[in-house]
Protein backbone atom coordinates (compact mmCIF):
# COMPACT_ATOMS: atom_id res chain seq x y z
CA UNK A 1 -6.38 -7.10 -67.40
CA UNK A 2 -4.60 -6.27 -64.47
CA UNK A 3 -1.31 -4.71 -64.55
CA UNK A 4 1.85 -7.24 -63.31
CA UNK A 5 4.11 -4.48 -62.25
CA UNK A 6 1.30 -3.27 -60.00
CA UNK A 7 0.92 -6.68 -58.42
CA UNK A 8 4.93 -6.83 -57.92
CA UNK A 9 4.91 -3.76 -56.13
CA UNK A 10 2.03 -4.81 -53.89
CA UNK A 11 3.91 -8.03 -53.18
CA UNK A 12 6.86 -6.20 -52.48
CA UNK A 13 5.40 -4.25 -50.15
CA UNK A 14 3.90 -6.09 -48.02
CA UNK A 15 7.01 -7.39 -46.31
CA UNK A 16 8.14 -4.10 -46.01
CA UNK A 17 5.93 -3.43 -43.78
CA UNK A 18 6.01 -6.70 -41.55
CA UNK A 19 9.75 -5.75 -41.01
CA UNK A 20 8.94 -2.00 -40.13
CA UNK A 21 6.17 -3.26 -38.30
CA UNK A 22 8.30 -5.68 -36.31
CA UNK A 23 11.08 -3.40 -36.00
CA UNK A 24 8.81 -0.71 -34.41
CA UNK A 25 7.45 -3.57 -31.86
CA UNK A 26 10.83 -4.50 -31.28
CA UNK A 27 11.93 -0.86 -30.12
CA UNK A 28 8.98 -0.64 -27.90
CA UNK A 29 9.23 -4.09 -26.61
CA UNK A 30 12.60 -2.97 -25.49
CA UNK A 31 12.09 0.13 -23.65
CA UNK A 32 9.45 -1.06 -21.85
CA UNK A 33 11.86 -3.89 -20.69
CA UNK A 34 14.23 -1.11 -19.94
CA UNK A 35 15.36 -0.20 -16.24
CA UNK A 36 13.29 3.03 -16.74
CA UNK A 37 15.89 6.49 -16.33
CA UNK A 38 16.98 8.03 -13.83
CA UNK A 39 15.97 12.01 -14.29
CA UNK A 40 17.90 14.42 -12.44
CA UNK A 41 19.70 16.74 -14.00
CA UNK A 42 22.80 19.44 -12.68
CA UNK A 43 19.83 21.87 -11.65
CA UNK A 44 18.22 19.86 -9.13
CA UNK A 45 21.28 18.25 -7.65
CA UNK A 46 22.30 22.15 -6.90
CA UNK A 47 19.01 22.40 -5.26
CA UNK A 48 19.12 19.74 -3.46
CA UNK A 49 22.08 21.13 -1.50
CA UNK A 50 19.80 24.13 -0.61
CA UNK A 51 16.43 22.87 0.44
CA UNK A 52 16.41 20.00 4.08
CA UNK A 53 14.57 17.58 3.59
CA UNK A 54 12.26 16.89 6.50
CA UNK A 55 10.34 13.62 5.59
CA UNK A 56 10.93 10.38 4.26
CA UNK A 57 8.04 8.63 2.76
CA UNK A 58 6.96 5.22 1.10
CA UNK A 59 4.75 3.79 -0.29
CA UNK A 60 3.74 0.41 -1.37
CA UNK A 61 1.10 0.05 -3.69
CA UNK A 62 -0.38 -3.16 -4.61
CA UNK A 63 -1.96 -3.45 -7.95
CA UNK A 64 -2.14 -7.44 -9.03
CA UNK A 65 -5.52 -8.52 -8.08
CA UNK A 66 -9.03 -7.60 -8.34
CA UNK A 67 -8.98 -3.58 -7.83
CA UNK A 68 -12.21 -2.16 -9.84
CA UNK A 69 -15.19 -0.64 -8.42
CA UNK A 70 -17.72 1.71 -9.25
CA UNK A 71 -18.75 4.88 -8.17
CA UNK A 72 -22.25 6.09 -7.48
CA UNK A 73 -22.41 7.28 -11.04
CA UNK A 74 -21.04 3.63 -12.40
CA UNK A 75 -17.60 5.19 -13.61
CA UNK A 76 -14.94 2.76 -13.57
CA UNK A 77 -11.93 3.18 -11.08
CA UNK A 78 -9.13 1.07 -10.41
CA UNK A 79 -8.34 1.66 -6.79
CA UNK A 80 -4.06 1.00 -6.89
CA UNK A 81 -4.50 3.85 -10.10
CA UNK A 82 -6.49 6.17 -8.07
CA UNK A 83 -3.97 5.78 -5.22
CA UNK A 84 -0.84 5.72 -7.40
CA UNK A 85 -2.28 9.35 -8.71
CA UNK A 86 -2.54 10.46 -5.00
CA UNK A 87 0.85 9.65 -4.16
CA UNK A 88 2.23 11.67 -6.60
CA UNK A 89 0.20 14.65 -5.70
CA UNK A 90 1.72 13.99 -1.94
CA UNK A 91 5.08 13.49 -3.56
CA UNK A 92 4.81 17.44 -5.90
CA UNK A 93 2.88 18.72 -3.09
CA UNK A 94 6.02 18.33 -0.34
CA UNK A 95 9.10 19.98 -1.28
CA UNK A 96 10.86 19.49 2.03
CA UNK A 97 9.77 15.66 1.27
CA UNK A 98 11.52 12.31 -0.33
CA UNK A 99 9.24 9.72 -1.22
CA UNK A 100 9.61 6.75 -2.88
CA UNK A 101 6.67 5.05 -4.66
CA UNK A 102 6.47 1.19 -5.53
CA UNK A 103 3.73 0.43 -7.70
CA UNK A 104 3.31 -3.67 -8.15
CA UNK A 105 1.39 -4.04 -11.14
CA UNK A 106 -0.49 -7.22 -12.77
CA UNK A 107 2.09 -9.34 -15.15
CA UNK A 108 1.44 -8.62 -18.53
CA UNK A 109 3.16 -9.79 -22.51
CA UNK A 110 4.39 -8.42 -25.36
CA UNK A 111 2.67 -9.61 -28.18
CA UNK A 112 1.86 -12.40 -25.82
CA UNK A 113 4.51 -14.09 -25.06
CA UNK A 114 7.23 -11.59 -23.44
CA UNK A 115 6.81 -10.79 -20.48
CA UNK A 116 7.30 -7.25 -19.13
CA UNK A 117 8.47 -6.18 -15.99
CA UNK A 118 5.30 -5.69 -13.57
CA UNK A 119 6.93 -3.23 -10.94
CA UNK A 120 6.87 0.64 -11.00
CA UNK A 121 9.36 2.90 -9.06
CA UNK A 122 8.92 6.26 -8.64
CA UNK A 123 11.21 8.67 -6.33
CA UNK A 124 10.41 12.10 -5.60
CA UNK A 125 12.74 14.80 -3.64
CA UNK A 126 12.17 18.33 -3.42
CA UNK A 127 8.78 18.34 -5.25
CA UNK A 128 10.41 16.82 -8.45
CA UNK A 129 10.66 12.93 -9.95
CA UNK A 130 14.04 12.28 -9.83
CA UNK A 131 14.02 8.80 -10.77
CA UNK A 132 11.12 6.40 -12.76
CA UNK A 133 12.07 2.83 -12.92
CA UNK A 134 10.63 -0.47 -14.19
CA UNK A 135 11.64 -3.67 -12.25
CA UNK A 136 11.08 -7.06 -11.71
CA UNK A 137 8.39 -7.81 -9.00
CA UNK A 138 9.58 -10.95 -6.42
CA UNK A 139 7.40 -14.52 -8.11
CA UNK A 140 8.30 -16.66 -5.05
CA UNK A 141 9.24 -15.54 -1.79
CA UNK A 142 7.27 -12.57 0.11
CA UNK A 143 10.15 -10.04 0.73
CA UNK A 144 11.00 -6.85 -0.47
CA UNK A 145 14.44 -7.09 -1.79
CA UNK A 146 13.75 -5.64 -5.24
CA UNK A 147 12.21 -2.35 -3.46
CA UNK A 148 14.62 -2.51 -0.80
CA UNK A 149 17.20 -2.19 -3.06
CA UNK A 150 15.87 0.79 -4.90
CA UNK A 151 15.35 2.39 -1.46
CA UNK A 152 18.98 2.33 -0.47
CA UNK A 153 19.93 3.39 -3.86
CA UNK A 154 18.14 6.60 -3.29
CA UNK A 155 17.87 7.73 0.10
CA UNK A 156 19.10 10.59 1.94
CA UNK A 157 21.03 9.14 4.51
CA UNK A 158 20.51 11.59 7.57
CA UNK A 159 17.04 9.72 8.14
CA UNK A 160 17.49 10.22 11.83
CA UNK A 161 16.39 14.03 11.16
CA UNK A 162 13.26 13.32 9.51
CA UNK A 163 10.17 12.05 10.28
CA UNK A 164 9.00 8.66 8.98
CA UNK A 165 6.47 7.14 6.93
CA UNK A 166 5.15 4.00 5.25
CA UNK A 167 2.13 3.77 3.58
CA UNK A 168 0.31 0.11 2.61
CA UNK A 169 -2.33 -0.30 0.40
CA UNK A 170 -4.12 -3.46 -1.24
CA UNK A 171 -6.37 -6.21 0.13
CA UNK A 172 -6.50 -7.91 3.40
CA UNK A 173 -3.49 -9.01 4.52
CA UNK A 174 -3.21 -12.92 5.71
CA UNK A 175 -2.19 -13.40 9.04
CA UNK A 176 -1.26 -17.07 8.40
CA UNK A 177 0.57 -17.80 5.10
CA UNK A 178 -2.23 -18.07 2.43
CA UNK A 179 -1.54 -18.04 -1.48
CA UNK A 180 -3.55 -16.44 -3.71
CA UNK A 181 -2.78 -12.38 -2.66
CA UNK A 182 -1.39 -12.25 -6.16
CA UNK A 183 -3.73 -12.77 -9.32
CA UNK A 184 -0.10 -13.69 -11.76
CA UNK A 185 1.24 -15.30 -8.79
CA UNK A 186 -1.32 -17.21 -7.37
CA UNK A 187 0.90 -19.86 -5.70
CA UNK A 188 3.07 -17.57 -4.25
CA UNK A 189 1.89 -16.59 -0.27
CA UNK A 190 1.98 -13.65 1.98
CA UNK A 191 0.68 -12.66 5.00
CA UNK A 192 1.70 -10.24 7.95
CA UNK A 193 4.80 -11.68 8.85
CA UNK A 194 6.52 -11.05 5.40
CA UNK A 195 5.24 -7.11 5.76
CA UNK A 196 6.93 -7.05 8.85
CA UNK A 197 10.04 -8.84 7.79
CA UNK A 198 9.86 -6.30 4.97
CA UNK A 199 9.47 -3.47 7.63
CA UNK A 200 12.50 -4.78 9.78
CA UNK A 201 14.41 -4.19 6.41
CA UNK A 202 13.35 -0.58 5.56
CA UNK A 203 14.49 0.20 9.55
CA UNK A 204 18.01 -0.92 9.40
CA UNK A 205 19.16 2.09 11.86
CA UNK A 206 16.74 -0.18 14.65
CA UNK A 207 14.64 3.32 14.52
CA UNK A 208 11.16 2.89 14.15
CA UNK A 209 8.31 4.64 11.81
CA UNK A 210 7.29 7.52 13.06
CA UNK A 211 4.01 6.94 11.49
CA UNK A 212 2.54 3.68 9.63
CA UNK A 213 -0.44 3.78 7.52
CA UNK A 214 -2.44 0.48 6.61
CA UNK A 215 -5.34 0.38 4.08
CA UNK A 216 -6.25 -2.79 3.96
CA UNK A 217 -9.39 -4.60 5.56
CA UNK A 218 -9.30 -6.01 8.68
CA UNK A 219 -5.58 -4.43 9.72
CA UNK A 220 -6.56 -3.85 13.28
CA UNK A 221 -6.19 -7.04 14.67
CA UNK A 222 -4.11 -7.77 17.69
CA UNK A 223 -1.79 -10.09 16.01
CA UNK A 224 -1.18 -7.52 13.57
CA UNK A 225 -0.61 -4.50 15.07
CA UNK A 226 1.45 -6.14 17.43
CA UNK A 227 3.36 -7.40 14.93
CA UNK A 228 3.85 -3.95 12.70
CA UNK A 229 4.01 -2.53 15.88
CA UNK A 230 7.69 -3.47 16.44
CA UNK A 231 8.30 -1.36 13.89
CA UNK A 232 6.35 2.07 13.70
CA UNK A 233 4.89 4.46 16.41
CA UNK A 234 2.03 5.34 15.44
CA UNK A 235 -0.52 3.09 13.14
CA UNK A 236 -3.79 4.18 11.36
CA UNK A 237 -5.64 1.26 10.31
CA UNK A 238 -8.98 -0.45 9.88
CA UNK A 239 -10.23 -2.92 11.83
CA UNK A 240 -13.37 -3.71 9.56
CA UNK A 241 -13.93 -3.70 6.00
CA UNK A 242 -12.71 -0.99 3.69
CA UNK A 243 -14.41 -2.66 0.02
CA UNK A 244 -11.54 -0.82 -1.59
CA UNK A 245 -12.23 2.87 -0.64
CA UNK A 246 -8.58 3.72 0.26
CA UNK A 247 -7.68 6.05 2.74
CA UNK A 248 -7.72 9.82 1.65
CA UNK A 249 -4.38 11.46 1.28
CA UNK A 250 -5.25 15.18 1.04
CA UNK A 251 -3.56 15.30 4.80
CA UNK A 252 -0.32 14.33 3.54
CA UNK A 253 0.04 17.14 0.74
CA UNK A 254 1.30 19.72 2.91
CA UNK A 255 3.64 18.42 5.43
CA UNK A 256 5.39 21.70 6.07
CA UNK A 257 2.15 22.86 7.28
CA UNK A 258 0.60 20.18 8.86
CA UNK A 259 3.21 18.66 10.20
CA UNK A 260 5.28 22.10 11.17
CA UNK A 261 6.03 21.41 14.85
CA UNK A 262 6.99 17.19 14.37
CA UNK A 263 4.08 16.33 16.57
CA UNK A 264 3.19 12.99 15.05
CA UNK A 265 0.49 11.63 17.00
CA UNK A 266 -1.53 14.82 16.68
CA UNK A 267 -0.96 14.76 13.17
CA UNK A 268 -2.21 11.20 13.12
CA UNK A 269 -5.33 11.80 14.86
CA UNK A 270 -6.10 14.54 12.10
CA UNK A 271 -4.90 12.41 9.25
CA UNK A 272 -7.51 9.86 10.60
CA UNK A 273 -10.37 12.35 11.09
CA UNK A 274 -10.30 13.45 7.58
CA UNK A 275 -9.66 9.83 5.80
CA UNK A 276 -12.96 9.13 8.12
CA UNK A 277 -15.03 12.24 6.97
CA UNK A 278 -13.95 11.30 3.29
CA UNK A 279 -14.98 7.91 3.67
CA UNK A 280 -18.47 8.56 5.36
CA UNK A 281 -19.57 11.11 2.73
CA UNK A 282 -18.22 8.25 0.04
CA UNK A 283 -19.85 4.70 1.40
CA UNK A 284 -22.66 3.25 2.63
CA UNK A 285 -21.01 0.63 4.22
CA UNK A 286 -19.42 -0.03 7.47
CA UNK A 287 -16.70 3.05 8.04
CA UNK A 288 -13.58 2.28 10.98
CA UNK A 289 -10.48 4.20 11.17
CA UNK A 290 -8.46 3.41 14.46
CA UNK A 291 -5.16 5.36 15.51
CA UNK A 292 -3.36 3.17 18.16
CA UNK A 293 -0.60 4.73 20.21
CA UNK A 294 1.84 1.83 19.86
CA UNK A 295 3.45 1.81 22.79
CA UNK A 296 0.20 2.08 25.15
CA UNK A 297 -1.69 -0.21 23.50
CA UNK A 298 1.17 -3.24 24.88
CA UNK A 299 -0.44 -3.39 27.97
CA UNK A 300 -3.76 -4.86 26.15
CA UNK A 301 -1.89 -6.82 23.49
CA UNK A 302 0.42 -9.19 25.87
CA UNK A 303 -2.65 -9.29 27.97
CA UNK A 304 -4.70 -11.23 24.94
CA UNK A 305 -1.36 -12.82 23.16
CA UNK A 306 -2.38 -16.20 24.39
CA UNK A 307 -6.36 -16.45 23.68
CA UNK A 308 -5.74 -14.74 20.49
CA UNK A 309 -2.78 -16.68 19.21
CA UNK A 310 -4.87 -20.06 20.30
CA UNK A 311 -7.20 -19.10 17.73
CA UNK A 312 -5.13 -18.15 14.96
CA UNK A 313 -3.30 -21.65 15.16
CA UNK A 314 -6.88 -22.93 15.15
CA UNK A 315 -8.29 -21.02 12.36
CA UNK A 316 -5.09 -22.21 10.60
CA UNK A 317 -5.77 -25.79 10.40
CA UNK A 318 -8.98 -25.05 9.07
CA UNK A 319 -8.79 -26.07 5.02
CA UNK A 320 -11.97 -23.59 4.27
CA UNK A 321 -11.57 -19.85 4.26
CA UNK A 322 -15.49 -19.51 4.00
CA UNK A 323 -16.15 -20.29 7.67
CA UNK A 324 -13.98 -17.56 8.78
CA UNK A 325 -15.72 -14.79 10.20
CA UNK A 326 -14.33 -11.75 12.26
CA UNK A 327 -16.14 -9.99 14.52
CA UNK A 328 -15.58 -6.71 17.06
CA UNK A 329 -13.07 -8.08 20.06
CA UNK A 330 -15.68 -6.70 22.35
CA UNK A 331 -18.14 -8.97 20.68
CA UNK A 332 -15.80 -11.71 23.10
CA UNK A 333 -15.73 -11.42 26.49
CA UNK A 334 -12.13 -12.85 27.18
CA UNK A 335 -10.94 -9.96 25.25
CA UNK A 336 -12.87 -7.29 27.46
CA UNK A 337 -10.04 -6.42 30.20
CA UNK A 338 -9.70 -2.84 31.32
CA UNK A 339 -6.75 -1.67 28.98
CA UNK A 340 -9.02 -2.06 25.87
CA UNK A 341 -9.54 1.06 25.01
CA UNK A 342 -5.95 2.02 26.35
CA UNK A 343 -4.22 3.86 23.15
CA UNK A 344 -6.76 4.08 20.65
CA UNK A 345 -8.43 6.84 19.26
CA UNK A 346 -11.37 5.07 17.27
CA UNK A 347 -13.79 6.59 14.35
CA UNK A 348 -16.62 4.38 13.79
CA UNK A 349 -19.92 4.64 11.67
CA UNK A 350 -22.09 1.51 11.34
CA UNK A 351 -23.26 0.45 7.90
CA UNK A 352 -26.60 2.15 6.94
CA UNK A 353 -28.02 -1.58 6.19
CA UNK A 354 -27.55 -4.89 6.91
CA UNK A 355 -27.07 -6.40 10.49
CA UNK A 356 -24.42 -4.42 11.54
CA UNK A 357 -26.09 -1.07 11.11
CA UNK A 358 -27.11 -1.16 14.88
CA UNK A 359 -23.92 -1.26 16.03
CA UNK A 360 -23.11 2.01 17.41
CA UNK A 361 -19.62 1.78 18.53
CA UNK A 362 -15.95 -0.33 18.23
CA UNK A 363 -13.89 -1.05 20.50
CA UNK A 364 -11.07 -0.40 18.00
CA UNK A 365 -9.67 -4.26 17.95
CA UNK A 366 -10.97 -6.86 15.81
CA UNK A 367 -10.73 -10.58 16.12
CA UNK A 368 -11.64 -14.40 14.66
CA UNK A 369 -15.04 -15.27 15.35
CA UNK A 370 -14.72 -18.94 16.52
């Protein structure tokens, strides 16, 4: 016969447990919806005083829809993880350097029905993580206030003495307002005009990036660069597909080196030979990296404004993605003027199959094929 005292204690226990259990969930259910911390102490703000700081960079990470691929040897990567991990290195690797990392992240729940705040800021100065904070990504509009915020929290303020960066990376960016960029937000749209908008913002002092980096597919189109353009440089883009092998960073881990003399273009040009070389040895696929020289490639992009612009308001009207193709501008002969190749340094290798892998060169611009 079974002892009652025993089966007292068991039912006693039991409950004890659910409330340490819940308590326990509860504490972690609140940090996580805490505003993160802030993590300098007296030591670094002393050395803060002693080291310039010579660059200003951020970057925008995108994280919320489908980022998992496969290497050669099957392992699993998820691209915005693999490029959150290189941004940091950048961040250690540049002590003369302030960057500011914004890491938008898939929603997720507590215990299913809580939700938790899907936006991670990072900010770096000297080498060191000063500041690690979880915020609330924007649900509705396209804009950056929420980062924007955090950025003027934060910065340095004599910006005018450093050289510039932003860094994109995600999917294709819509250059008419689409919805669906978002996989918890998928009514909410965005397209190029809100990154710009968001660009305007992060340039309050009317100066412009020194150097803009896009890794998306499909970022060198006319419309696009000429509208980024208002707002950086220098741009390093791709006009053609990327299938989520971001650009290589290894460039950026030793500004005071690479960068000793403030010669941005040059820089560029070297940034986009390695992300190129990386990406060739990597893919088997269809590899463009295009540096345009903002400011000489406006000949070329008022030239086209009108032809390209009459297609974009076509392509708009169109209810079916599917049928939208792009194609190399110099695949169209209205776009083949003599300031094409005005301002553009391009690094092209075809696809080693399909139809494209005859193609031997690119003209640097893509467009809609009609």
């Amino acid at each position: 016969m079974r002892d009652p005292s025993k089966r007292l204690v068991k039912s006693a226990l039991w409950p004890m447990i659910f409330v340490r259990f819940g308590c326990a969930a509860l504490v972690i259910f609140l940090s996580s919806c805490s505003g993160g911390q802030t993590v300098l102490n007296e030591s670094q703000k002393i050395e803060e005083d002693t080291i310039a700081i010579r660059y200003s960079i951020i970057f925008i990470i995108h994280g919320d829809n489908d980022y998992l691929y496969h290497d050669t040897s099957d392992n699993k990567f998820y691209a915005d993880e693999e490029t959150l991990a290189e941004a940091k290195r950048v961040a250690e690797e540049n002590p003369q350097a302030e960057v500011f990392i914004f890491h938008k992240k898939p929603a997720s729940h507590f215990l299913f029905f809580f939700p938790l705040k899907d936006g991670e800021f990072y900010y770096y100065r000297n080498g060191l993580l000063r500041a690690n904070e979880l915020y609330w990504r924007d649900q509705e509009q396209s804009n950056f206030n929420l980062e924007l915020e955090l950025y003027r929290r934060f910065r340095i303020k004599n910006e005018r003495e450093m050289v510039r960066m932003f860094l994109y990376f995600g999917h294709e960016i819509p250059e008419f307002a689409k919805a669906g960029y978002d996989a918890s937000y998928p009514d909410r749209t965005f397209a190029v005009q809100d990154l710009a908008s968001g660009l305007k913002e992060f340039t309050t002092d009317s100066r412009r990036f020194d150097l803009l980096l896009l890794s998306t597919c499909y970022g060198g189109t006319p419309y696009t660069i000429g509208m980024l353009g208002n707002y950086a440089q220098t741009i390093i883009a791709s006009p053609d597909n990327l299938h989520l092998s971001y650009f290589d960073l290894k460039s950026l881990e030793s500004l005071d080196i690479s960068l000793k003399h403030g010669e941005v273009p040059a820089f560029a040009n070297k940034f986009a030979q390695q992300i190129f070389d990386k990406l060739t040895k990597d893919i088997q696929t269809v590899v463009s990296v295009v540096v345009y020289d903002v400011d000489s490639v406006q000949e070329y992009l008022h030239s086209v404004y009108s032809i390209y612009e009459h297609s974009l308001n076509t392509l708009s009207m169109q209810i079916s993605s599917a049928v939208i193709e792009y194609c190399d501008c110099a695949d169209i002969p209205a776009y083949i003027i003599p300031t094409m190749n005005t301002g553009v340094n391009v690094f092209y290798r075809s696809a080693r199959f399909g139809r494209s892998k005859h193609k031997l060169n690119h003209s640097g611009w893509e467009c809609w094929k009609e």
